[in-house]
PDB file of N, CA and C in Angstrom:
ATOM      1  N   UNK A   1       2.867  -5.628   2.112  1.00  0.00           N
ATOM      2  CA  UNK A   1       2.620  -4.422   1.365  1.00  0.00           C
ATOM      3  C   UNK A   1       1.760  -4.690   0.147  1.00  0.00           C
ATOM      4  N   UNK A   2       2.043  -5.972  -0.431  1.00  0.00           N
ATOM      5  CA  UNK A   2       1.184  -6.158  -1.995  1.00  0.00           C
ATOM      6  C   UNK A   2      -0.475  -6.611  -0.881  1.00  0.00           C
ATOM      7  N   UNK A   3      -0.727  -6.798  -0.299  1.00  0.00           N
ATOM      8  CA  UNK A   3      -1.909  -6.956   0.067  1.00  0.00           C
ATOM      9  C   UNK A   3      -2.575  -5.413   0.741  1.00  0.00           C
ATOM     10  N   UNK A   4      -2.121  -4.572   1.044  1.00  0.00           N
ATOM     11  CA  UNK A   4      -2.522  -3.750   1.903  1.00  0.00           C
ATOM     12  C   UNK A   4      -2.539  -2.813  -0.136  1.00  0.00           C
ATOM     13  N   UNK A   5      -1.518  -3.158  -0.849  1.00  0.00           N
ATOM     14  CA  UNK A   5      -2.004  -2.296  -2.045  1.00  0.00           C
ATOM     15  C   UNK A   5      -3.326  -2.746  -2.913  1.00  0.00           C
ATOM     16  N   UNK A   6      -3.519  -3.728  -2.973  1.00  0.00           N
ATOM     17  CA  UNK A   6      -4.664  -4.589  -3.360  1.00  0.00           C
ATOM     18  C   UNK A   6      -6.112  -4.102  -2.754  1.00  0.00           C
ATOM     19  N   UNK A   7      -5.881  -4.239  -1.545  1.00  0.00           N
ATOM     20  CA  UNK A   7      -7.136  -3.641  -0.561  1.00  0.00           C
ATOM     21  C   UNK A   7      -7.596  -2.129  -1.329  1.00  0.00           C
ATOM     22  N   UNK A   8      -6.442  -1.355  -1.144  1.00  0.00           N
ATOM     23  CA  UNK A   8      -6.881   0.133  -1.764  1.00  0.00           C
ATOM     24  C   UNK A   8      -7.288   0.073  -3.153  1.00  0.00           C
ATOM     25  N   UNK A   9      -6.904  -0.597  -3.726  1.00  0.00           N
ATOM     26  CA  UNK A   9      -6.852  -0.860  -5.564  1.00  0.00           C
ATOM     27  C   UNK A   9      -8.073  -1.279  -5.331  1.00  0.00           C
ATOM     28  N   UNK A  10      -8.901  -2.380  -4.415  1.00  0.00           N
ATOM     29  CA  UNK A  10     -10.052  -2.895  -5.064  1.00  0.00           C
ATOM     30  C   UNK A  10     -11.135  -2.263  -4.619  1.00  0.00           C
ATOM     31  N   UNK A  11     -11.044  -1.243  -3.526  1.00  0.00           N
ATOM     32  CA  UNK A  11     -11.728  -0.233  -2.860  1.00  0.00           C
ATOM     33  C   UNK A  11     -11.905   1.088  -3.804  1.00  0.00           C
ATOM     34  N   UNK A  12     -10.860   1.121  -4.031  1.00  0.00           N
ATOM     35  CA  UNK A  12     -11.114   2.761  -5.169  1.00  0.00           C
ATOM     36  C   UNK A  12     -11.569   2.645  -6.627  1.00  0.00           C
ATOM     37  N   UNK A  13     -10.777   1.286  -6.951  1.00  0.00           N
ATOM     38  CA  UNK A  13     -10.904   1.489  -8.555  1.00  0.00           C
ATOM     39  C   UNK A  13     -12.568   0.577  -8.784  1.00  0.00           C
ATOM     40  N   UNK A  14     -13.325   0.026  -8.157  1.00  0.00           N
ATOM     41  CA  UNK A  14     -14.818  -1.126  -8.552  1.00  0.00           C
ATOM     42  C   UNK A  14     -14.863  -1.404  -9.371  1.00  0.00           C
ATOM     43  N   UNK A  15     -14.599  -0.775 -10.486  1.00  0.00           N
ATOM     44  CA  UNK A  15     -15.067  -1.859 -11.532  1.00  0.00           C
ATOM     45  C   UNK A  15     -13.701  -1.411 -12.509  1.00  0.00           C
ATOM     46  N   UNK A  16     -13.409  -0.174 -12.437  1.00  0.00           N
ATOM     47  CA  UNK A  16     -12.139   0.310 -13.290  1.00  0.00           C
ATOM     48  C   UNK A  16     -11.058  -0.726 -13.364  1.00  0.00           C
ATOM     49  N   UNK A  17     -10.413  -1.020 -14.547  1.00  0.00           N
ATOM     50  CA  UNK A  17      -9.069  -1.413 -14.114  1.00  0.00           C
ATOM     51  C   UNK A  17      -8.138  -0.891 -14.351  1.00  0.00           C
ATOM     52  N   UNK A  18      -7.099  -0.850 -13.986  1.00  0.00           N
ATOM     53  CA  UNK A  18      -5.999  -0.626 -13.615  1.00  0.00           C
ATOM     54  C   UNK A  18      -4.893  -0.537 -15.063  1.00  0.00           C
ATOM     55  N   UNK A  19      -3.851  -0.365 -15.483  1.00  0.00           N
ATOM     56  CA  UNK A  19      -2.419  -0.561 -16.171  1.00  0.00           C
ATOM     57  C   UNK A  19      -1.395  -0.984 -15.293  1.00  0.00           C
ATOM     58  N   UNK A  20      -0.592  -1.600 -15.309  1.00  0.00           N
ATOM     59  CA  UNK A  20       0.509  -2.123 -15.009  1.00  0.00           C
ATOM     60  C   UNK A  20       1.750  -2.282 -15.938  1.00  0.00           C
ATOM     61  N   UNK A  21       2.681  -1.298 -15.341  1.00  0.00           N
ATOM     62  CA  UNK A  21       3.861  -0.787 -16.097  1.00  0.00           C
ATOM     63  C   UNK A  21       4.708  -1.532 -15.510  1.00  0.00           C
ATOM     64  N   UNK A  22       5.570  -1.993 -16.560  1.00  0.00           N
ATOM     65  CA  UNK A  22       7.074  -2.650 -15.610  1.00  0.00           C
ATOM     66  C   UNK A  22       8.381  -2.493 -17.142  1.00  0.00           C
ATOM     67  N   UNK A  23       8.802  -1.344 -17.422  1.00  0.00           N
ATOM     68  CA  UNK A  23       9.763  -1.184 -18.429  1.00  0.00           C
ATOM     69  C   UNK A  23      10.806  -2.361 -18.834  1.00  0.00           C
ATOM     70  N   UNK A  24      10.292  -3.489 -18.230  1.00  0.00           N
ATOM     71  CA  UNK A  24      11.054  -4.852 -18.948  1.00  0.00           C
ATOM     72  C   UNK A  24      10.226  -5.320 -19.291  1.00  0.00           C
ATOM     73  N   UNK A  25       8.835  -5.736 -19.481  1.00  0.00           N
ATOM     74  CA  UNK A  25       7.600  -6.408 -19.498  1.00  0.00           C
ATOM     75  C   UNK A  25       6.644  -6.074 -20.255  1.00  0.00           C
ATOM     76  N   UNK A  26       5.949  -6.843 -20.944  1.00  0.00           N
ATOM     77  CA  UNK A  26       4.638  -6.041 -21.525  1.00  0.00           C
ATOM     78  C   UNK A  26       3.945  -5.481 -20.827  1.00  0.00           C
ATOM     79  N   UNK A  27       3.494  -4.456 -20.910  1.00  0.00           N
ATOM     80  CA  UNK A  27       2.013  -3.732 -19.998  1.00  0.00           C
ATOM     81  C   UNK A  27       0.652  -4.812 -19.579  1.00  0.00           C
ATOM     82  N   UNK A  28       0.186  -4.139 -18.933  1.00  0.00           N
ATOM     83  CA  UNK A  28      -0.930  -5.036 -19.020  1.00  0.00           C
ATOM     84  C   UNK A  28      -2.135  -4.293 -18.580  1.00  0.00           C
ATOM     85  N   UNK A  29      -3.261  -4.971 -18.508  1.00  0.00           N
ATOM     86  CA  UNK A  29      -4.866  -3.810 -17.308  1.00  0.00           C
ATOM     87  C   UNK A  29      -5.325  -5.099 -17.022  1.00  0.00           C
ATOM     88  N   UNK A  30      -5.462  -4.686 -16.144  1.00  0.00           N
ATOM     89  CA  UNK A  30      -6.292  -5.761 -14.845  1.00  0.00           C
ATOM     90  C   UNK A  30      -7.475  -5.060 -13.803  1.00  0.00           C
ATOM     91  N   UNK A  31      -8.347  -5.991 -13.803  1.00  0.00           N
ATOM     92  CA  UNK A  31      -9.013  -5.686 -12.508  1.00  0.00           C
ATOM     93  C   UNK A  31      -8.672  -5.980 -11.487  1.00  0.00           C
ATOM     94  N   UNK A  32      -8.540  -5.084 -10.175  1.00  0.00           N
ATOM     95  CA  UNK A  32      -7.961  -5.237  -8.841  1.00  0.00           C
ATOM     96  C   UNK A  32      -8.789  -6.256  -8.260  1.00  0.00           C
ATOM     97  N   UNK A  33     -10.245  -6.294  -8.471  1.00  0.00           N
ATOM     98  CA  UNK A  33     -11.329  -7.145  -7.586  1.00  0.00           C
ATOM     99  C   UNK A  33     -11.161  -8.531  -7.830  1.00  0.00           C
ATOM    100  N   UNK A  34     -11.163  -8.304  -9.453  1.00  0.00           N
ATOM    101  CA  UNK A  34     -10.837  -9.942 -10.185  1.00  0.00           C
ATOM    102  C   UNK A  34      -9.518 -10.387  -9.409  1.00  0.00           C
ATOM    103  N   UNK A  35      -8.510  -9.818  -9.687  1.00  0.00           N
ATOM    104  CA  UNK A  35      -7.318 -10.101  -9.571  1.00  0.00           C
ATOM    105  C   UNK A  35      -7.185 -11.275  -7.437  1.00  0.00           C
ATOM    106  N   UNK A  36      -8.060 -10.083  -6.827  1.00  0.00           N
ATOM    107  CA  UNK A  36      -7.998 -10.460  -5.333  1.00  0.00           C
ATOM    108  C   UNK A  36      -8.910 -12.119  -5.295  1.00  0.00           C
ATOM    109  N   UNK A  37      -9.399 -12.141  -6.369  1.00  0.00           N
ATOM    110  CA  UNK A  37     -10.484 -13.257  -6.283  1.00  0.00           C
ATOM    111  C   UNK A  37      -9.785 -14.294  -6.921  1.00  0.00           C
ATOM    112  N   UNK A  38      -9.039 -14.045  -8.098  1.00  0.00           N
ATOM    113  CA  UNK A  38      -8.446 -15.053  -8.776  1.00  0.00           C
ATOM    114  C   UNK A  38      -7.153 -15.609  -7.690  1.00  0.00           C
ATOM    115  N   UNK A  39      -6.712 -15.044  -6.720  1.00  0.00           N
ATOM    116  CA  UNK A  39      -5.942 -15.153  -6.000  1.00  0.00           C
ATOM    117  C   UNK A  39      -4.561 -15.939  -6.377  1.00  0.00           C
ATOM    118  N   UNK A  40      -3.865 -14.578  -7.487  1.00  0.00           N
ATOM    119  CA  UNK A  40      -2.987 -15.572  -8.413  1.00  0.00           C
ATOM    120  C   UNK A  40      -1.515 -14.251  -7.523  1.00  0.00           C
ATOM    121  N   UNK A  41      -0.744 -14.494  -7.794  1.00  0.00           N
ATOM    122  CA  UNK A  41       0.475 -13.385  -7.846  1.00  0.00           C
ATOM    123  C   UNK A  41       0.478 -12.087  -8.714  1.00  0.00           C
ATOM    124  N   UNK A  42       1.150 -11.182  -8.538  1.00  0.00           N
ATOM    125  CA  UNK A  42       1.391  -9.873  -9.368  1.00  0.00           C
ATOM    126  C   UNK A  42       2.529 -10.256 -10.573  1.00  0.00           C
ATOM    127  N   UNK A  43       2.064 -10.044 -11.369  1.00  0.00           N
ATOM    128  CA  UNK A  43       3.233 -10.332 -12.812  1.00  0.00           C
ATOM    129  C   UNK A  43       4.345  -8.845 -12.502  1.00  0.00           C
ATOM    130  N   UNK A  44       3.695  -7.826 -12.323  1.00  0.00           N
ATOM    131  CA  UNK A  44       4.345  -6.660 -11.471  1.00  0.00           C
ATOM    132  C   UNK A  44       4.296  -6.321 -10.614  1.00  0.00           C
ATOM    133  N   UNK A  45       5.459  -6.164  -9.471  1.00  0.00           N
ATOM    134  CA  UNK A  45       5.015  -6.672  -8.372  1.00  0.00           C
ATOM    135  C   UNK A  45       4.864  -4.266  -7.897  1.00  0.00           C
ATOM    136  N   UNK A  46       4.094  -4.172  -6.790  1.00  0.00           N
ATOM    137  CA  UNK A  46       4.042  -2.923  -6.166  1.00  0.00           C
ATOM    138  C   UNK A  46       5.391  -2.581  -5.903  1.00  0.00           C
ATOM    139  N   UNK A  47       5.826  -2.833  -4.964  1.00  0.00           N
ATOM    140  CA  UNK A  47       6.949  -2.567  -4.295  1.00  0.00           C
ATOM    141  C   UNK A  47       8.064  -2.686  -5.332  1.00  0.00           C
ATOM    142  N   UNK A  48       9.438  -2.256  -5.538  1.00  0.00           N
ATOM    143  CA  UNK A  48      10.759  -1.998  -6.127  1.00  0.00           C
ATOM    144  C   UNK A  48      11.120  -3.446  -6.282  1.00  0.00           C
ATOM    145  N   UNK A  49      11.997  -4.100  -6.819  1.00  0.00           N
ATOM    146  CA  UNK A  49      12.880  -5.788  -6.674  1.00  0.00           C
ATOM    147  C   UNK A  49      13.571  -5.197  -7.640  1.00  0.00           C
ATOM    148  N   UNK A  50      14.188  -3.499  -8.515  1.00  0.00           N
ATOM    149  CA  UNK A  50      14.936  -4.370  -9.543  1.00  0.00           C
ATOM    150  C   UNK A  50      14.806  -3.610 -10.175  1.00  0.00           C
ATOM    151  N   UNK A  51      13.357  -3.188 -10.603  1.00  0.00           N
ATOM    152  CA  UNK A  51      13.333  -2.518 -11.602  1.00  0.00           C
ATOM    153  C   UNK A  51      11.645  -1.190 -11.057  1.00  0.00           C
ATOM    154  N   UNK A  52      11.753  -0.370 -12.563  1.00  0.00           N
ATOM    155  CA  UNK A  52      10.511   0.389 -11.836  1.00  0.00           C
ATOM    156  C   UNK A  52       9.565  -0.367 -12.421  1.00  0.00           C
ATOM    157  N   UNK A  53       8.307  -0.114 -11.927  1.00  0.00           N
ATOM    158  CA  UNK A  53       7.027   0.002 -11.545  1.00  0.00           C
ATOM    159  C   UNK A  53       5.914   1.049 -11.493  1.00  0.00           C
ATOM    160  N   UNK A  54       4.522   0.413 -12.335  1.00  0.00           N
ATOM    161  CA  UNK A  54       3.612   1.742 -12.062  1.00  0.00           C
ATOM    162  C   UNK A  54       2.257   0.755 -12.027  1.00  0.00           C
ATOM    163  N   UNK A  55       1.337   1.580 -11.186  1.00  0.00           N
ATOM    164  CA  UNK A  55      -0.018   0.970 -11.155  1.00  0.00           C
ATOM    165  C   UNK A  55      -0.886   1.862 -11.609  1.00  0.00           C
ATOM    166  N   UNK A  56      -1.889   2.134 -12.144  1.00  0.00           N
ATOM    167  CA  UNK A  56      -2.445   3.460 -12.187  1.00  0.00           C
ATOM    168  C   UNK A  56      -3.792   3.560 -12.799  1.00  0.00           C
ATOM    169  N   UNK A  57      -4.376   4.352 -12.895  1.00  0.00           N
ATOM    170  CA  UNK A  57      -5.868   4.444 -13.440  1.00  0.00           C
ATOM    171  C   UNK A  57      -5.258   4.795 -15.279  1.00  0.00           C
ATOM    172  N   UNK A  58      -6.369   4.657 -15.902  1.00  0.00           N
ATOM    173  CA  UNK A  58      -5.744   5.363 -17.566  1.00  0.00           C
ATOM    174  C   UNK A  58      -6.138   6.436 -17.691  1.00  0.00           C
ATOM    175  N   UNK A  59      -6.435   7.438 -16.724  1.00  0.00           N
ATOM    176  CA  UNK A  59      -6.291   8.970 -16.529  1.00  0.00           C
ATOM    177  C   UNK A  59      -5.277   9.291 -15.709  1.00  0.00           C
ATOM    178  N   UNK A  60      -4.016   8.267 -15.297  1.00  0.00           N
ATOM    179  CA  UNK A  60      -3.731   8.678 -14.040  1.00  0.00           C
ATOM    180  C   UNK A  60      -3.899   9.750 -12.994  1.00  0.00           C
ATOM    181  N   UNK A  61      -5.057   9.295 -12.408  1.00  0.00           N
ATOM    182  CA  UNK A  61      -5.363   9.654 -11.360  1.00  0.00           C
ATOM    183  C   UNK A  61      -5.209   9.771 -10.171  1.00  0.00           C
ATOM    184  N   UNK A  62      -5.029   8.304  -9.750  1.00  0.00           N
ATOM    185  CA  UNK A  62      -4.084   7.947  -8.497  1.00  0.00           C
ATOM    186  C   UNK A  62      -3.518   6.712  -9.261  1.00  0.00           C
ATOM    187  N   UNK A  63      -2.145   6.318  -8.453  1.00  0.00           N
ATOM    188  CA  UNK A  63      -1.933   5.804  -8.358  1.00  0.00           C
ATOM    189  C   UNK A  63      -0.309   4.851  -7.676  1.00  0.00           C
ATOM    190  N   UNK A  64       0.808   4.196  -8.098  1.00  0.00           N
ATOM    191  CA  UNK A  64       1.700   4.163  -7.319  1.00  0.00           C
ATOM    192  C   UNK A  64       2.983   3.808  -8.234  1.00  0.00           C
ATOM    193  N   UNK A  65       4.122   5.009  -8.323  1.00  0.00           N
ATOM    194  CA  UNK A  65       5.651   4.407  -9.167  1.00  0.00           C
ATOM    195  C   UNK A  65       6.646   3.896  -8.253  1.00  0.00           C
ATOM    196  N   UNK A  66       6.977   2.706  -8.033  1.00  0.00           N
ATOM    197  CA  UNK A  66       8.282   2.124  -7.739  1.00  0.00           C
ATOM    198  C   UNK A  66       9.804   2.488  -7.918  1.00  0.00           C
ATOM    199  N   UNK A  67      10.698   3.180  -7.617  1.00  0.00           N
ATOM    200  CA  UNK A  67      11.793   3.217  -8.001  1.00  0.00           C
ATOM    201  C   UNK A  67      12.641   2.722  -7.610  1.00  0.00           C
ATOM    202  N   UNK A  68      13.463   1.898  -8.276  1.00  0.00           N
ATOM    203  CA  UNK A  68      14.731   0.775  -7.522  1.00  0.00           C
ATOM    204  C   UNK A  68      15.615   1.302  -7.202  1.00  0.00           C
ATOM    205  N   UNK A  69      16.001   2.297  -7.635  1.00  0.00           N
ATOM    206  CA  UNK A  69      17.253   2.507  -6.469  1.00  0.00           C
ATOM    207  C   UNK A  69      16.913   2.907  -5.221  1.00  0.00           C
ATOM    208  N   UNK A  70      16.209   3.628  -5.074  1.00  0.00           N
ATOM    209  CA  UNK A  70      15.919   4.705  -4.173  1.00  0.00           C
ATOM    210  C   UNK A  70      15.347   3.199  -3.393  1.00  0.00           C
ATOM    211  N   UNK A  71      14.439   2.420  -3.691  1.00  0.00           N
ATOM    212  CA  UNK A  71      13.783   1.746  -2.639  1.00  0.00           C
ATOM    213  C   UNK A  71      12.579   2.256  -2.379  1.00  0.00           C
ATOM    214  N   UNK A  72      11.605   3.197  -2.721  1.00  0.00           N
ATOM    215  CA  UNK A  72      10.953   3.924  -2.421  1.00  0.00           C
ATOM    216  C   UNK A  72       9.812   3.582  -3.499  1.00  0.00           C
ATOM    217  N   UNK A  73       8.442   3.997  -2.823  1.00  0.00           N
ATOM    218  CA  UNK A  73       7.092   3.918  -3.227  1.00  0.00           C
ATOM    219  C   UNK A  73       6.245   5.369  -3.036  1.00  0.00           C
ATOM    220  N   UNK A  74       6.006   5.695  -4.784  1.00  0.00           N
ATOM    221  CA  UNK A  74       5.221   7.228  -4.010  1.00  0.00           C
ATOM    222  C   UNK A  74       3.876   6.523  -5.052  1.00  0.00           C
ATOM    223  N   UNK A  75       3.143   7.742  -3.886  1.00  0.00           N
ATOM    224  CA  UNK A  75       1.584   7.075  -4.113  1.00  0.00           C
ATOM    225  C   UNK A  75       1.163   8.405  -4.171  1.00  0.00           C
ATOM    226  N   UNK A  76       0.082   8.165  -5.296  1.00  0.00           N
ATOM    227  CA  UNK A  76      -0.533   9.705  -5.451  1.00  0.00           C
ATOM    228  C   UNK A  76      -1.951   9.693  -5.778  1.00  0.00           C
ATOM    229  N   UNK A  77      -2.357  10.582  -5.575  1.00  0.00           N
ATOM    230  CA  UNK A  77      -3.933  11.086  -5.892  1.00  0.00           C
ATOM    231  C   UNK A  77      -4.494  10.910  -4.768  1.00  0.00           C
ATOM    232  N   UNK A  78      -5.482  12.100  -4.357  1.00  0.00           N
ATOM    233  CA  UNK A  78      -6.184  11.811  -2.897  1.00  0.00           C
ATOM    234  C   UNK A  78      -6.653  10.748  -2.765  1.00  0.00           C
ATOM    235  N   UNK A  79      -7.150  10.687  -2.775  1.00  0.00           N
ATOM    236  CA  UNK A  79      -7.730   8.710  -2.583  1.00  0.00           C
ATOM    237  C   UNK A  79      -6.955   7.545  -1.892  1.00  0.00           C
ATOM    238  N   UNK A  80      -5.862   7.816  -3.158  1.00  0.00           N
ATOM    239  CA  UNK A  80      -4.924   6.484  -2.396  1.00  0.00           C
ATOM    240  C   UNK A  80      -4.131   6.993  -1.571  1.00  0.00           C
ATOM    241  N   UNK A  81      -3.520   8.301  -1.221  1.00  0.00           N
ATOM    242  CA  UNK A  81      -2.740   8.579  -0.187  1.00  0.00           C
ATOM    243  C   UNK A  81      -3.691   8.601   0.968  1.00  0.00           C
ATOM    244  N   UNK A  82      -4.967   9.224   0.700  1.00  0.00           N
ATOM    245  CA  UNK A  82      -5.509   8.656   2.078  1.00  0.00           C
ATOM    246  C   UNK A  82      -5.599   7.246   2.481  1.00  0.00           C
ATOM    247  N   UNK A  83      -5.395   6.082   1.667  1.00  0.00           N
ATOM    248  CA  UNK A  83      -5.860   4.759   2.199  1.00  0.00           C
ATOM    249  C   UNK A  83      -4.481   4.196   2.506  1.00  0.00           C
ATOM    250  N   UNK A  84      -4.180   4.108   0.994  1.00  0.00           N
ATOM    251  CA  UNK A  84      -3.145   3.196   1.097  1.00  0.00           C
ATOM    252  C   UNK A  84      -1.593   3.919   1.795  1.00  0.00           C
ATOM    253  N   UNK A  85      -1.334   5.067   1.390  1.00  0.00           N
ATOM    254  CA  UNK A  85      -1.003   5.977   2.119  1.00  0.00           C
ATOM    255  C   UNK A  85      -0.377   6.177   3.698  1.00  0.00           C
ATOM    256  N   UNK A  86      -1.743   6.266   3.876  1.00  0.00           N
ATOM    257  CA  UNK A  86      -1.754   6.282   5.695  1.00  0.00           C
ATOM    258  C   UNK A  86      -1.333   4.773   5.908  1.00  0.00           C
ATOM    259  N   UNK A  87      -1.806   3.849   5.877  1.00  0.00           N
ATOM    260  CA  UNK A  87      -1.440   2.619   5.878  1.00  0.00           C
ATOM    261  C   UNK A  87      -0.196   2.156   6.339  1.00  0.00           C
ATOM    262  N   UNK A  88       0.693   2.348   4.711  1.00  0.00           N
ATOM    263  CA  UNK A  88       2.014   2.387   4.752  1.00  0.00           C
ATOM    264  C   UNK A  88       3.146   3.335   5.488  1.00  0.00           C
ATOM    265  N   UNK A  89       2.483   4.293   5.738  1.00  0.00           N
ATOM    266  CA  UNK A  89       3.294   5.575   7.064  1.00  0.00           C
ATOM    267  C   UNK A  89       2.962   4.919   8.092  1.00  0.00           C
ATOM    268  N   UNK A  90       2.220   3.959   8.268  1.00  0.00           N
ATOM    269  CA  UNK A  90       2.480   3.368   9.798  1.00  0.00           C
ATOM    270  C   UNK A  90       3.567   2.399  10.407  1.00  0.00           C
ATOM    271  N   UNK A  91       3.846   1.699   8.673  1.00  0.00           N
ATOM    272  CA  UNK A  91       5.007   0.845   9.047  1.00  0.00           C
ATOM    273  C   UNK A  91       6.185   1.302   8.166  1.00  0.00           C
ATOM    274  N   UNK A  92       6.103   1.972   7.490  1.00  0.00           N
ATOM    275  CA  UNK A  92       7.517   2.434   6.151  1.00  0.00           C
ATOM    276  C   UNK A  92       7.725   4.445   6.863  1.00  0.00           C
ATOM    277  N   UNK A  93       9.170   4.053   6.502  1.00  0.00           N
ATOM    278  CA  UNK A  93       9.479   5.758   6.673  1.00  0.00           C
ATOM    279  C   UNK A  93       8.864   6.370   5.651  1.00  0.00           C
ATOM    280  N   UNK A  94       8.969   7.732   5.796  1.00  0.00           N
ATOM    281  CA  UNK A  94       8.442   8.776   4.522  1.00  0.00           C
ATOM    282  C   UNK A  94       9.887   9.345   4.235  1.00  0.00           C
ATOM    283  N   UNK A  95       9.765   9.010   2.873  1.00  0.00           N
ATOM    284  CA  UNK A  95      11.122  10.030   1.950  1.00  0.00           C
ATOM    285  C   UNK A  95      11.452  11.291   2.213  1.00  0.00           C
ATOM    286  N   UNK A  96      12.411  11.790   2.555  1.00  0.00           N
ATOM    287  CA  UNK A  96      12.966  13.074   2.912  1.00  0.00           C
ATOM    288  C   UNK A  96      11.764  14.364   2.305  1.00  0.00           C
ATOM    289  N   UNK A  97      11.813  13.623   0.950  1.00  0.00           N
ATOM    290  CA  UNK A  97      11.512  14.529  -0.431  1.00  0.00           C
ATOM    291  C   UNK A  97      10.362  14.388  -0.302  1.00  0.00           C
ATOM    292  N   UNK A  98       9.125  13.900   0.171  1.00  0.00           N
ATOM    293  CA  UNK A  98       7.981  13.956   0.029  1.00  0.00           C
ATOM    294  C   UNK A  98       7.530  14.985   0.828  1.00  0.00           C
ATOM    295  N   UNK A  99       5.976  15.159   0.777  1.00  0.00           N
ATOM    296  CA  UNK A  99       5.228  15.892   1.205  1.00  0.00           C
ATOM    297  C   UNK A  99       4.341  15.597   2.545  1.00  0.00           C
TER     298      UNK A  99
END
């Protein structure tokens, strides 16, 4: 899943970077392209382990919140629900509550 989010991140955002929220952690902005090249780990990871999570443009525009209990990943803004989105509905259920 952190690779298939990466793909969309470095496809949509080119040169933009990103914020990375993790309410235990300092924030941070990163470039998605750099990031795939530096080929290091996520300090926040996409997916839930624990705690929440956010990826996002600094307009949020699109992007993706983690919630730990639930287990669940919602992804928003046209863009990334079309990529990353479709993607992940091929192998993850869709939340009752979504759209």
């Amino acid at each position: 899943m952190t690779a298939a989010a990466l793909r969309g991140s470095v496809w949509l955002a080119d040169e933009e970077e990103l914020t990375a929220l993790d309410w235990q952690h300092t924030a941070y902005r990163y470039s998605p392209a750099k990031h795939a090249l530096a080929d290091i780990g996520w300090p926040v990871p996409v997916f839930p382990n624990g705690d929440y999570y956010v990826h996002t443009t600094s307009d949020l525009r699109w992007g993706t919140f983690a919630h730990p209990w639930q287990q669940s990943l919602t992804v928003w803004g046209a863009e990334l629900v079309r990529t990353l989105g479709a993607e992940l509905l091929t192998w993850l259920p869709r939340h009752a509550h979504s759209r």
